[in-house]
Protein backbone atom coordinates (compact mmCIF):
# COMPACT_ATOMS: atom_id res chain seq x y z
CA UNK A 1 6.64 -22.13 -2.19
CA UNK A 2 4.76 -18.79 -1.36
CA UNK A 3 5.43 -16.21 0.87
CA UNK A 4 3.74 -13.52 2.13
CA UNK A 5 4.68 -10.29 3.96
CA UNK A 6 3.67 -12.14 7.11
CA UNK A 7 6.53 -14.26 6.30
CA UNK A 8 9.20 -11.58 6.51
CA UNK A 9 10.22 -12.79 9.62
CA UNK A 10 10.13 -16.12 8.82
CA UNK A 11 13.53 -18.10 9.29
CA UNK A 12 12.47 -20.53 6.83
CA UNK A 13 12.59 -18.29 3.83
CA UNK A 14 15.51 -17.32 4.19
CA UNK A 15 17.28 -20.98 5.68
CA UNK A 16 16.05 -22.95 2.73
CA UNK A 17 15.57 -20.97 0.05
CA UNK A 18 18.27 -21.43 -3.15
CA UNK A 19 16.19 -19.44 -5.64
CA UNK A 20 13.80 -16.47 -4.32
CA UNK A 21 11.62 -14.37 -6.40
CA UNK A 22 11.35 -10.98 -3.87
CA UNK A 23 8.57 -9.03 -5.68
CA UNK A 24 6.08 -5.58 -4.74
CA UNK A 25 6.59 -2.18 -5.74
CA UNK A 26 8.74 -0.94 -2.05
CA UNK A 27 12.28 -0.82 -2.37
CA UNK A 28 12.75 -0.65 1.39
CA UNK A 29 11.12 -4.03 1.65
CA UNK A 30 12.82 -5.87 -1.26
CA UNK A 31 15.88 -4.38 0.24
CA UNK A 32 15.11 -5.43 3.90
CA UNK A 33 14.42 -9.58 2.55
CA UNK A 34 17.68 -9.20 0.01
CA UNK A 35 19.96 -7.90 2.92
CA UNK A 36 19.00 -10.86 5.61
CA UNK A 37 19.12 -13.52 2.13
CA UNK A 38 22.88 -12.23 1.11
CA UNK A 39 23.79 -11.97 5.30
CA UNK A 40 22.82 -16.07 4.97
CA UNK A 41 25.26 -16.23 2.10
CA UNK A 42 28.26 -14.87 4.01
CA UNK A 43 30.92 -17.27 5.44
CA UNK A 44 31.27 -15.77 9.11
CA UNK A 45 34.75 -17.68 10.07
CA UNK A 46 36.87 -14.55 11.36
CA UNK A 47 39.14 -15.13 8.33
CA UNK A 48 40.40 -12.27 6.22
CA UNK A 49 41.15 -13.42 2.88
CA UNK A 50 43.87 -11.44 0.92
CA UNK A 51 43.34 -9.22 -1.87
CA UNK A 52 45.57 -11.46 -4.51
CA UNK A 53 42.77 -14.45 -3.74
CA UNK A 54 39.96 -11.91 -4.32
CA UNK A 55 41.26 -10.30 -7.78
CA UNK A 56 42.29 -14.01 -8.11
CA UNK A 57 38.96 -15.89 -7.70
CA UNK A 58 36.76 -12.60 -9.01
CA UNK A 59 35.67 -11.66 -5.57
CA UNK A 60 33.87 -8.52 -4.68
CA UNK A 61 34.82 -6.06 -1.91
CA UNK A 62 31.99 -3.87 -1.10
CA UNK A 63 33.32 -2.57 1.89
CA UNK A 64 32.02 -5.86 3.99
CA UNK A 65 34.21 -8.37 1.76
CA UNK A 66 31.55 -10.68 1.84
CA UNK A 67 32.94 -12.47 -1.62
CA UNK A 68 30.47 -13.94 -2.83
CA UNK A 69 28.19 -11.15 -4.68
CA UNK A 70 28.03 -11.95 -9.13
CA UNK A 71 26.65 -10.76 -11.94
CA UNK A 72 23.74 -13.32 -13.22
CA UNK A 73 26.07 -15.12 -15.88
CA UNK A 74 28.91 -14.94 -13.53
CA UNK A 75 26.38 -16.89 -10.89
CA UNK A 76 25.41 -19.69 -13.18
CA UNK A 77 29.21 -20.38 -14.01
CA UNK A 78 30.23 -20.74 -11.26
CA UNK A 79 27.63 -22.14 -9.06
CA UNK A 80 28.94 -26.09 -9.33
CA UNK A 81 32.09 -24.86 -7.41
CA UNK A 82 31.44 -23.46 -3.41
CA UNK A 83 32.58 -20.32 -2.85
CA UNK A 84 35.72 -20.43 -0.86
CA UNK A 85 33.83 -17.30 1.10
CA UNK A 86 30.50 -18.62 1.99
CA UNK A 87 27.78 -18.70 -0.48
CA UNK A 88 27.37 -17.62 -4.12
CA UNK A 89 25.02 -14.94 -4.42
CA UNK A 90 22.96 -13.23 -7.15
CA UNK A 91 20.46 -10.33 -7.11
CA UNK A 92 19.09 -8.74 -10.19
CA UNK A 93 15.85 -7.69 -11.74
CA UNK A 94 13.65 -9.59 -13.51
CA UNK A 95 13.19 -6.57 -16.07
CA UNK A 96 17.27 -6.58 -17.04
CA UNK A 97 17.26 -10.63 -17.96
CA UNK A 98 17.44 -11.51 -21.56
CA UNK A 99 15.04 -14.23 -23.46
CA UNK A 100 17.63 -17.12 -23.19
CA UNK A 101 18.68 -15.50 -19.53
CA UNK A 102 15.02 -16.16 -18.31
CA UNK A 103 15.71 -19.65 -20.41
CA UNK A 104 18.17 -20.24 -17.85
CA UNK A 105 16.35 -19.28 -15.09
CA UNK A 106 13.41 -21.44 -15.24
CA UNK A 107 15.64 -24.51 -16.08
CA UNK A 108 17.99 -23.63 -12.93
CA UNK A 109 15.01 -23.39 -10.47
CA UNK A 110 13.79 -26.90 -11.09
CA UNK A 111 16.91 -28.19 -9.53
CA UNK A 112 19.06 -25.61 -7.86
CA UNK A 113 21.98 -25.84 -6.02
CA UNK A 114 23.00 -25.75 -2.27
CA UNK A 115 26.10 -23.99 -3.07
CA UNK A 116 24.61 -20.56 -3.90
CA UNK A 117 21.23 -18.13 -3.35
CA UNK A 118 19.45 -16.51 -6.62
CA UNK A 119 17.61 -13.58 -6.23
CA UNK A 120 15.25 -12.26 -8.60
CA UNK A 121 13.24 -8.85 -7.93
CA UNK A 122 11.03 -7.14 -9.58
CA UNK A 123 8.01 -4.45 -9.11
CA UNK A 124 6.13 -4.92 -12.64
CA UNK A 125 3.13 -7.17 -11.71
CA UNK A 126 2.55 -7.82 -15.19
CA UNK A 127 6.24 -9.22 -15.88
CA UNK A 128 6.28 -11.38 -12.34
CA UNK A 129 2.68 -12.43 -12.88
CA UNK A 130 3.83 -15.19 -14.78
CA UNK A 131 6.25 -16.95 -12.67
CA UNK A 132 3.45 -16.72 -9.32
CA UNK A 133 1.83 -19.16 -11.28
CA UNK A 134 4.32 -21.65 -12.07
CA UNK A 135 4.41 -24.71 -10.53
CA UNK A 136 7.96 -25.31 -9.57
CA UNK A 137 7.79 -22.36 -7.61
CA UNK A 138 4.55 -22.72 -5.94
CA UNK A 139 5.08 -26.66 -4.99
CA UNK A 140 8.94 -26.09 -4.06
CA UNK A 141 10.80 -26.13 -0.95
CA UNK A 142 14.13 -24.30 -1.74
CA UNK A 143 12.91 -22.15 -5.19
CA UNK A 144 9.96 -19.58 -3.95
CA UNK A 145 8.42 -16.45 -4.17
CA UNK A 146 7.45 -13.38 -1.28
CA UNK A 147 5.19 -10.83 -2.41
CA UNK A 148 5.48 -7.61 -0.63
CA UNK A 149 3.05 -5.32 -1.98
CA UNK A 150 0.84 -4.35 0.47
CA UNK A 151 2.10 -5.14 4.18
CA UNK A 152 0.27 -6.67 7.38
CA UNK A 153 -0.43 -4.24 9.82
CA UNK A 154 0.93 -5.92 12.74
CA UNK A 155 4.01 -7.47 10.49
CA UNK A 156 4.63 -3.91 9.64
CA UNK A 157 4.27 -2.18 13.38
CA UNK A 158 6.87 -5.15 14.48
CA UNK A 159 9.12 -3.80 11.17
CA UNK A 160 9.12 -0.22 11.83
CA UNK A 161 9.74 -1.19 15.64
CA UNK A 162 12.67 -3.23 14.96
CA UNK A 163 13.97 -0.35 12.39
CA UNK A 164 14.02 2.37 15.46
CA UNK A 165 15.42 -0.10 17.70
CA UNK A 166 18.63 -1.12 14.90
CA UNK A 167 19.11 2.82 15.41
CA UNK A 168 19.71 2.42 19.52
CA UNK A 169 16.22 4.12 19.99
CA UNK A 170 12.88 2.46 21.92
CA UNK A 171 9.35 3.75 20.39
CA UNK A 172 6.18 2.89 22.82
CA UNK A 173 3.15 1.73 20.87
CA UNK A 174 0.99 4.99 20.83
CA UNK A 175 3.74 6.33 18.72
CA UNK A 176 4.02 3.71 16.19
CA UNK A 177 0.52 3.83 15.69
CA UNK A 178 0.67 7.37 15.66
CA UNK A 179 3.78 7.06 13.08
CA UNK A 180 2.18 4.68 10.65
CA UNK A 181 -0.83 6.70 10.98
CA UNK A 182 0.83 9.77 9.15
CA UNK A 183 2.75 7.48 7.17
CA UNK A 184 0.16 5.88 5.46
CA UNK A 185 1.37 4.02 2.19
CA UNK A 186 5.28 6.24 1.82
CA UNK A 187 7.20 2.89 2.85
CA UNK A 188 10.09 4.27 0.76
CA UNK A 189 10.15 7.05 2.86
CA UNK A 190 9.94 5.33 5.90
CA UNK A 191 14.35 5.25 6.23
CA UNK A 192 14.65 9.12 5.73
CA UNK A 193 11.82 9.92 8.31
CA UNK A 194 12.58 7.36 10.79
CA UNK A 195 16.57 8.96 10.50
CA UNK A 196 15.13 12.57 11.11
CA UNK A 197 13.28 11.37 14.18
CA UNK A 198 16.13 9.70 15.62
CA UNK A 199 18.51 12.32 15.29
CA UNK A 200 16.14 14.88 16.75
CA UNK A 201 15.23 12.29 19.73
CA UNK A 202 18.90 11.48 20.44
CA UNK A 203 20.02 15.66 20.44
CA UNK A 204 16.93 15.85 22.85
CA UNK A 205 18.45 13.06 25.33
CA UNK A 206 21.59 14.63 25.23
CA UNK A 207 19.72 17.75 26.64
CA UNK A 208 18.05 15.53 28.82
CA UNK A 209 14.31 16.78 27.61
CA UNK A 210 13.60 13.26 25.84
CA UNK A 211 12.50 9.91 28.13
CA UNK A 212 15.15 7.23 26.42
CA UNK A 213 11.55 5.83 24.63
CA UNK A 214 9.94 7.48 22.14
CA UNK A 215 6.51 8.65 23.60
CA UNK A 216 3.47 9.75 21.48
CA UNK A 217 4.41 13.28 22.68
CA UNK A 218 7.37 12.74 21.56
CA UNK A 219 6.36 11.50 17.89
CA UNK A 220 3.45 14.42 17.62
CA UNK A 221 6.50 16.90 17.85
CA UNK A 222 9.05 14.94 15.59
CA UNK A 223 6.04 14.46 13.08
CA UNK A 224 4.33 18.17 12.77
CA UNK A 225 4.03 18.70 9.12
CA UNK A 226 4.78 15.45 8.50
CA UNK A 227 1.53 13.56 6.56
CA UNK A 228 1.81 11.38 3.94
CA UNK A 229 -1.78 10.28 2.47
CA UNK A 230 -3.60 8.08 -0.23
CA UNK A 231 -6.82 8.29 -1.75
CA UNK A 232 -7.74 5.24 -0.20
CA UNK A 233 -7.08 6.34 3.45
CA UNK A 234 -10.02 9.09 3.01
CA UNK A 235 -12.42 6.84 1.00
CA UNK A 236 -11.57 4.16 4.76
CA UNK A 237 -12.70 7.00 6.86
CA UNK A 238 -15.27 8.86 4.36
CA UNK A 239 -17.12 4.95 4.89
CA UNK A 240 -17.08 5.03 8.37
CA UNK A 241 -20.46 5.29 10.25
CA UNK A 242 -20.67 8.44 12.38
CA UNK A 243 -22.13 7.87 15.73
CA UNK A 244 -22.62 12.05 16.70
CA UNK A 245 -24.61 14.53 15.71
CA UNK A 246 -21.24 16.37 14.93
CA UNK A 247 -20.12 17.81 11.47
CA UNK A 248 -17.30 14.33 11.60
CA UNK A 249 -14.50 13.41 13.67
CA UNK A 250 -11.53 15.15 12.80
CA UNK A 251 -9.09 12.69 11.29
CA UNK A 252 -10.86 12.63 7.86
CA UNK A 253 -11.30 16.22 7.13
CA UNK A 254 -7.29 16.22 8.18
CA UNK A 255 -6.74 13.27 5.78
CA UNK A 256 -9.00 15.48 2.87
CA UNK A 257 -7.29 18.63 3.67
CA UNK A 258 -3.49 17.16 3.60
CA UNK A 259 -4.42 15.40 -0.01
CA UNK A 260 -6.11 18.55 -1.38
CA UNK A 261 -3.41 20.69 -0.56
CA UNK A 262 -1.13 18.24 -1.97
CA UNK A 263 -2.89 17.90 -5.36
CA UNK A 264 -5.54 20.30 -5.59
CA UNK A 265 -9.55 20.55 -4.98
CA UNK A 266 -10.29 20.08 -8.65
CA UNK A 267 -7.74 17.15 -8.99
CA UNK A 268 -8.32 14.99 -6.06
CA UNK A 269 -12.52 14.84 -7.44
CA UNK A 270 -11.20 13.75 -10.39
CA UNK A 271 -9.25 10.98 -8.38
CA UNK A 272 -11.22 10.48 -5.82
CA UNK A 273 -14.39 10.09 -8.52
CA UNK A 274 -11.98 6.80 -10.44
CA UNK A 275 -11.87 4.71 -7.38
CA UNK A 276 -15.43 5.64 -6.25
CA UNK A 277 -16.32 4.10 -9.91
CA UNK A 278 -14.05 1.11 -9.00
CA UNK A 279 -15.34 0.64 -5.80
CA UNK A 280 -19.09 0.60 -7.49
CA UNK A 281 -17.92 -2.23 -9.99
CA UNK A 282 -16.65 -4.35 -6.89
CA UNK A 283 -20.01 -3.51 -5.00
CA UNK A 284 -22.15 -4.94 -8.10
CA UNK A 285 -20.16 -8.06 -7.66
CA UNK A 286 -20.61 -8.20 -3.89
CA UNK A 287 -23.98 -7.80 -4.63
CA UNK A 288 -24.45 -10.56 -7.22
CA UNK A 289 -22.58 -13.05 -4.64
CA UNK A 290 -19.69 -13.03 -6.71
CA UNK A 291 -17.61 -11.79 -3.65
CA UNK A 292 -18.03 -13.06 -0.74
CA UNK A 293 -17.87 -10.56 2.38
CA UNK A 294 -16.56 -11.80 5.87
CA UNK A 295 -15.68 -15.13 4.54
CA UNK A 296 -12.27 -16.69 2.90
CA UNK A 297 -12.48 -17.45 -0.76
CA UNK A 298 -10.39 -18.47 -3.60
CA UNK A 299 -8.89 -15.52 -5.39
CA UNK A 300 -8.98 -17.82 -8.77
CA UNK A 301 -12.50 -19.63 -8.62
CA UNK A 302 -13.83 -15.51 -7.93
CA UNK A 303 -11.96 -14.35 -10.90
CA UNK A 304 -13.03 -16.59 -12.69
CA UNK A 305 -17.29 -14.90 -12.19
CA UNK A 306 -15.54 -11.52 -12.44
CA UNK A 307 -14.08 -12.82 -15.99
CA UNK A 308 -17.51 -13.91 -16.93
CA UNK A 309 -19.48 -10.29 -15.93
CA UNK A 310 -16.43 -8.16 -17.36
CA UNK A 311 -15.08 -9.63 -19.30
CA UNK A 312 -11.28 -11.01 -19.76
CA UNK A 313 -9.69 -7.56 -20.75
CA UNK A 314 -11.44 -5.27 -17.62
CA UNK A 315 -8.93 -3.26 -15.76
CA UNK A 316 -10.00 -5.77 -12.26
CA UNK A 317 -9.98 -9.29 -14.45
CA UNK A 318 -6.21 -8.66 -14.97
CA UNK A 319 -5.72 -7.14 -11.21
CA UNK A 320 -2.99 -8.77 -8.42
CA UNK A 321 -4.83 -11.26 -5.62
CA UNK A 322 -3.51 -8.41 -3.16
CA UNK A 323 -5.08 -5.38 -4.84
CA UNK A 324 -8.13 -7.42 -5.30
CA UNK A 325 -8.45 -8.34 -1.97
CA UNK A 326 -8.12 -4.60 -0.76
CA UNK A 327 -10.74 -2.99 -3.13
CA UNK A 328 -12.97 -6.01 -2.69
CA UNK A 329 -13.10 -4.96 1.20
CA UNK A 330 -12.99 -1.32 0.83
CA UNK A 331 -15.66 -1.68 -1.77
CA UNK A 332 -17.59 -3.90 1.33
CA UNK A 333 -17.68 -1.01 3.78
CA UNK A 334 -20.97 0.41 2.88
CA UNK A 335 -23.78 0.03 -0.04
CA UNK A 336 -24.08 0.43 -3.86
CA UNK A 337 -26.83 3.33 -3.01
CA UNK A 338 -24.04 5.26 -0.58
CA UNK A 339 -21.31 4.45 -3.38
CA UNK A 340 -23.67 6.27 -6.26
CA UNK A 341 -24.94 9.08 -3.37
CA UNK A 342 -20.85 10.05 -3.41
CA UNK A 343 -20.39 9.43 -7.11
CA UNK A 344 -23.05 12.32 -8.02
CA UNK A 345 -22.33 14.68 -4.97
CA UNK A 346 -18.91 14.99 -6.28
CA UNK A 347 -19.80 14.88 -10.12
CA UNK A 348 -21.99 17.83 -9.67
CA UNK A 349 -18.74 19.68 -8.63
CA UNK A 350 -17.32 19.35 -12.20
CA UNK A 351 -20.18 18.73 -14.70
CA UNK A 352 -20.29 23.16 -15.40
CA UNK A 353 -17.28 23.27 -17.80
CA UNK A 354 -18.26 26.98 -18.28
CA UNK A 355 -17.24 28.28 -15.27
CA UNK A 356 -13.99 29.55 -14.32
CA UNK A 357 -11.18 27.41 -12.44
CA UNK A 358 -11.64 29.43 -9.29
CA UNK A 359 -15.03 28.71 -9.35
CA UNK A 360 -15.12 25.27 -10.17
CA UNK A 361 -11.76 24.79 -7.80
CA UNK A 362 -14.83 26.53 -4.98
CA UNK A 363 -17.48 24.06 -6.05
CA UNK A 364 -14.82 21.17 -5.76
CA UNK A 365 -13.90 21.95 -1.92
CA UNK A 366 -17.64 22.42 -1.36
CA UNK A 367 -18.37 18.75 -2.91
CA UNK A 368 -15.32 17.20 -0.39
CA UNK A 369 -16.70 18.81 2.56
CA UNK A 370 -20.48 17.06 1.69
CA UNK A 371 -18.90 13.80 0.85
CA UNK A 372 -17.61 13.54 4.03
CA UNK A 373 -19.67 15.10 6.04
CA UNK A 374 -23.42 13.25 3.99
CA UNK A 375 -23.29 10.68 7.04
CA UNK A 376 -24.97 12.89 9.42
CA UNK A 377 -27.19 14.93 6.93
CA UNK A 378 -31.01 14.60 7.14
CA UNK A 379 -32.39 12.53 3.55
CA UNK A 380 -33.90 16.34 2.19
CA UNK A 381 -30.13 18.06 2.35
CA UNK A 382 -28.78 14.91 1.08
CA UNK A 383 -31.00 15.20 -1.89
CA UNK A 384 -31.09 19.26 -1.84
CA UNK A 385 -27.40 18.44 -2.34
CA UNK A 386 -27.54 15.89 -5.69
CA UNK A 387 -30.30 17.79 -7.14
CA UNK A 388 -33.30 16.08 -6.64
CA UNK A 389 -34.94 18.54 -4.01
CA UNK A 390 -34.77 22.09 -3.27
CA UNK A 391 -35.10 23.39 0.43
CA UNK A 392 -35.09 26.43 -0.04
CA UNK A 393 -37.82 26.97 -2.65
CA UNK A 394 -39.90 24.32 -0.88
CA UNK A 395 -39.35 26.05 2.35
CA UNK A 396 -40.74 29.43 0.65
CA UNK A 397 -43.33 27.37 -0.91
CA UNK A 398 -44.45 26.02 2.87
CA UNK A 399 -44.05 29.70 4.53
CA UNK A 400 -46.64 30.76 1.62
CA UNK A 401 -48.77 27.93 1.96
CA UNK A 402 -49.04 29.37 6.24
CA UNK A 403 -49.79 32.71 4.53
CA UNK A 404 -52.44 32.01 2.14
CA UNK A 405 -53.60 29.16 4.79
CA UNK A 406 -54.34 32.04 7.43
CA UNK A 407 -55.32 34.59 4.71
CA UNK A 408 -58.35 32.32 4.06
CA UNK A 409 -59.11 32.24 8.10
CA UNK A 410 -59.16 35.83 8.14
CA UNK A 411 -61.61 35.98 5.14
């Protein structure tokens, strides 16, 4: 059966599952599903077993004694016997099994065992690919798959909740938005952060500055400095509508100014300029009706169209139903014409190879600031910006027009 990261709360999954396949790229989350799966595994009676039955019966001791973690071969020798300690369990990688290990694998999964949990990981989409199709483990009951690639919102607010509260410390909403917020897409860097901010809140009880919750006061001052940032989270708030006559609202000039000091003017164009050209390719499809906008659809009857306009090797044919999903909807938050406005604004930045890096690093932060700011510009600075009209010499043009105009009235 399939899982989602919705599902990461789900007692099911980890009840009735014998074989698992826990797949994205985030350690923390593979580690967060594999730590509840091998917690189900472990025979709570109160019993201590001695060491000479553990060396005896090839039990580990990793501190917890749980006695029932083996190697992969170990798991499948063993697995017609219970474990005298609970559950047999198994985690490895995907990457690290051999031909005739995967063999195995896919024979076991058809008809595993109550006496023990397999757990596969992995965080190549192109080696996993394969077994989200198969049909054993879609149509199953007790051998499935969770994807955790790219995480619910409000799945992930209830996560990062629970993680402050397994520390002994309360966080108010305002500051977990305000935490994810900075956050962005660093899961794996979620555990140190959230460890820094504890510390510093429980020091600041023990003063008595602190409220025992973590207010968005609070989380401002644990967080200053603190920004992680994708390209993705500026292109979200470069495609917002502005509602004000004012230069923008602050938040994405922060978000452009923490990833340009992370990777450089010149470099984040050049980034920023790939997923605009992505983003066109998925607007040309919204615009044929290949993807539908505001509506559910099947991810494989679309690919399917997308196969038959790109063709079967293009970079999006081959992409993940998740990644898909989030370009397809990023790609949906304004036109094709506002797509290719942003596509030459910043490719005038970088098409004068001749100039020095200083200057073309100036022209660079010049092009950023119009990108995100073109929302509120009249349609003659828009185009006095791409190239296709020039104020200035039109504006001379006009002011000599007035003077030859009332030259003539004077004659």
């Amino acid at each position: 059966m399939r899982y989602t990261f919705n599902d990461i709360f789900n007692a099911e999954l980890y009840e009735k599952s014998r074989v698992i396949f826990v797949l994205g790229k985030h350690t923390i989350f593979k580690n967060i599903v594999c730590d509840e799966l091998k917690r189900q595994c472990v025979k709570d009676d109160g019993f201590q077993y001695s060491a000479i039955v553990v060396e005896e019966f090839g039990l580990e001791d990793d501190g917890e004694m749980d006695g029932t973690s083996v190697d992969f071969n170990t798991f499948m020798a063993v697995i017609g016997v219970p474990s005298i300690n609970g559950r047999w369990y198994c985690r490895t990688d995907l990457s690290v099994l051999t031909k005739n290990q995967k063999k195995t694998l896919e024979s076991y999964m058809k008809d595993p065992s109550d006496n023990g949990l397999l757990v596969i990981t992995s965080d190549n989409w192109r080696d996993y690919s394969f077994y989200m199709r198969n049909k054993v483990l879609n149509i199953s009951n007790v051998s499935n798959y969770i994807e955790l690639s790219f995480p619910n919102k409000d799945t992930l607010k209830k996560l990062v909740k629970q993680m402050f509260e397994d520390k002994g410390v309360e966080i108010n909403s305002a500051a977990l938005d305000f935490f994810l917020t900075r956050m962005s897409q660093a899961y794996d860097k979620y555990n140190e952060v959230i460890d820094d901010i504890v510390d510093w809140h429980k020091e600041e009880l023990g003063g008595g500055i602190a409220d025992e919750e973590i207010s968005m006061v609070d989380m401002k001052r644990y967080m200053k400095g603190i920004e992680y940032y994708v390209i993705d989270d500026l292109l979200y708030e470069v495609v917002k509508p502005l509602h004000s006559n004012k230069t923008n609202n602050k938040k994405v000039l922060r978000v452009m100014v923490a990833l340009e000091d992370a990777m450089t003017a010149k470099t984040l164009v050049y980034q920023l300029l790939k997923n605009i050209d992505e983003s066109i390719e998925f607007r040309v499809l919204i615009n044929m009706g290949i993807i539908p906008i505001g509506l559910n659809y099947f991810f494989n009857d679309v690919i399917k169209d997308v196969k038959e306009v790109y063709g079967e090797k293009h970079k999006i044919s081959n992409m993940s139903e998740s990644v898909f999903r989030r370009k397809a909807d990023l790609a949906s938050r304004t036109s094709l014409r506002d797509w290719e406005y942003m596509k030459i604004i910043l490719k005038k930045a970088i098409e004068n190879n001749r100039v020095s890096e200083e200057i073309t690093d100036g022209l660079c932060r010049k092009a950023l600031y119009e990108l995100c700011t073109r929302s509120i510009l009249t349609e003659s600075r828009i185009n006095n910006i791409l190239g296709i009209e020039d104020i200035l010499n039109k504006g001379i043009e006009d002011i000599d027009n007035i003077r030859f105009e009332r030259r003539k009235s004077n004659e």
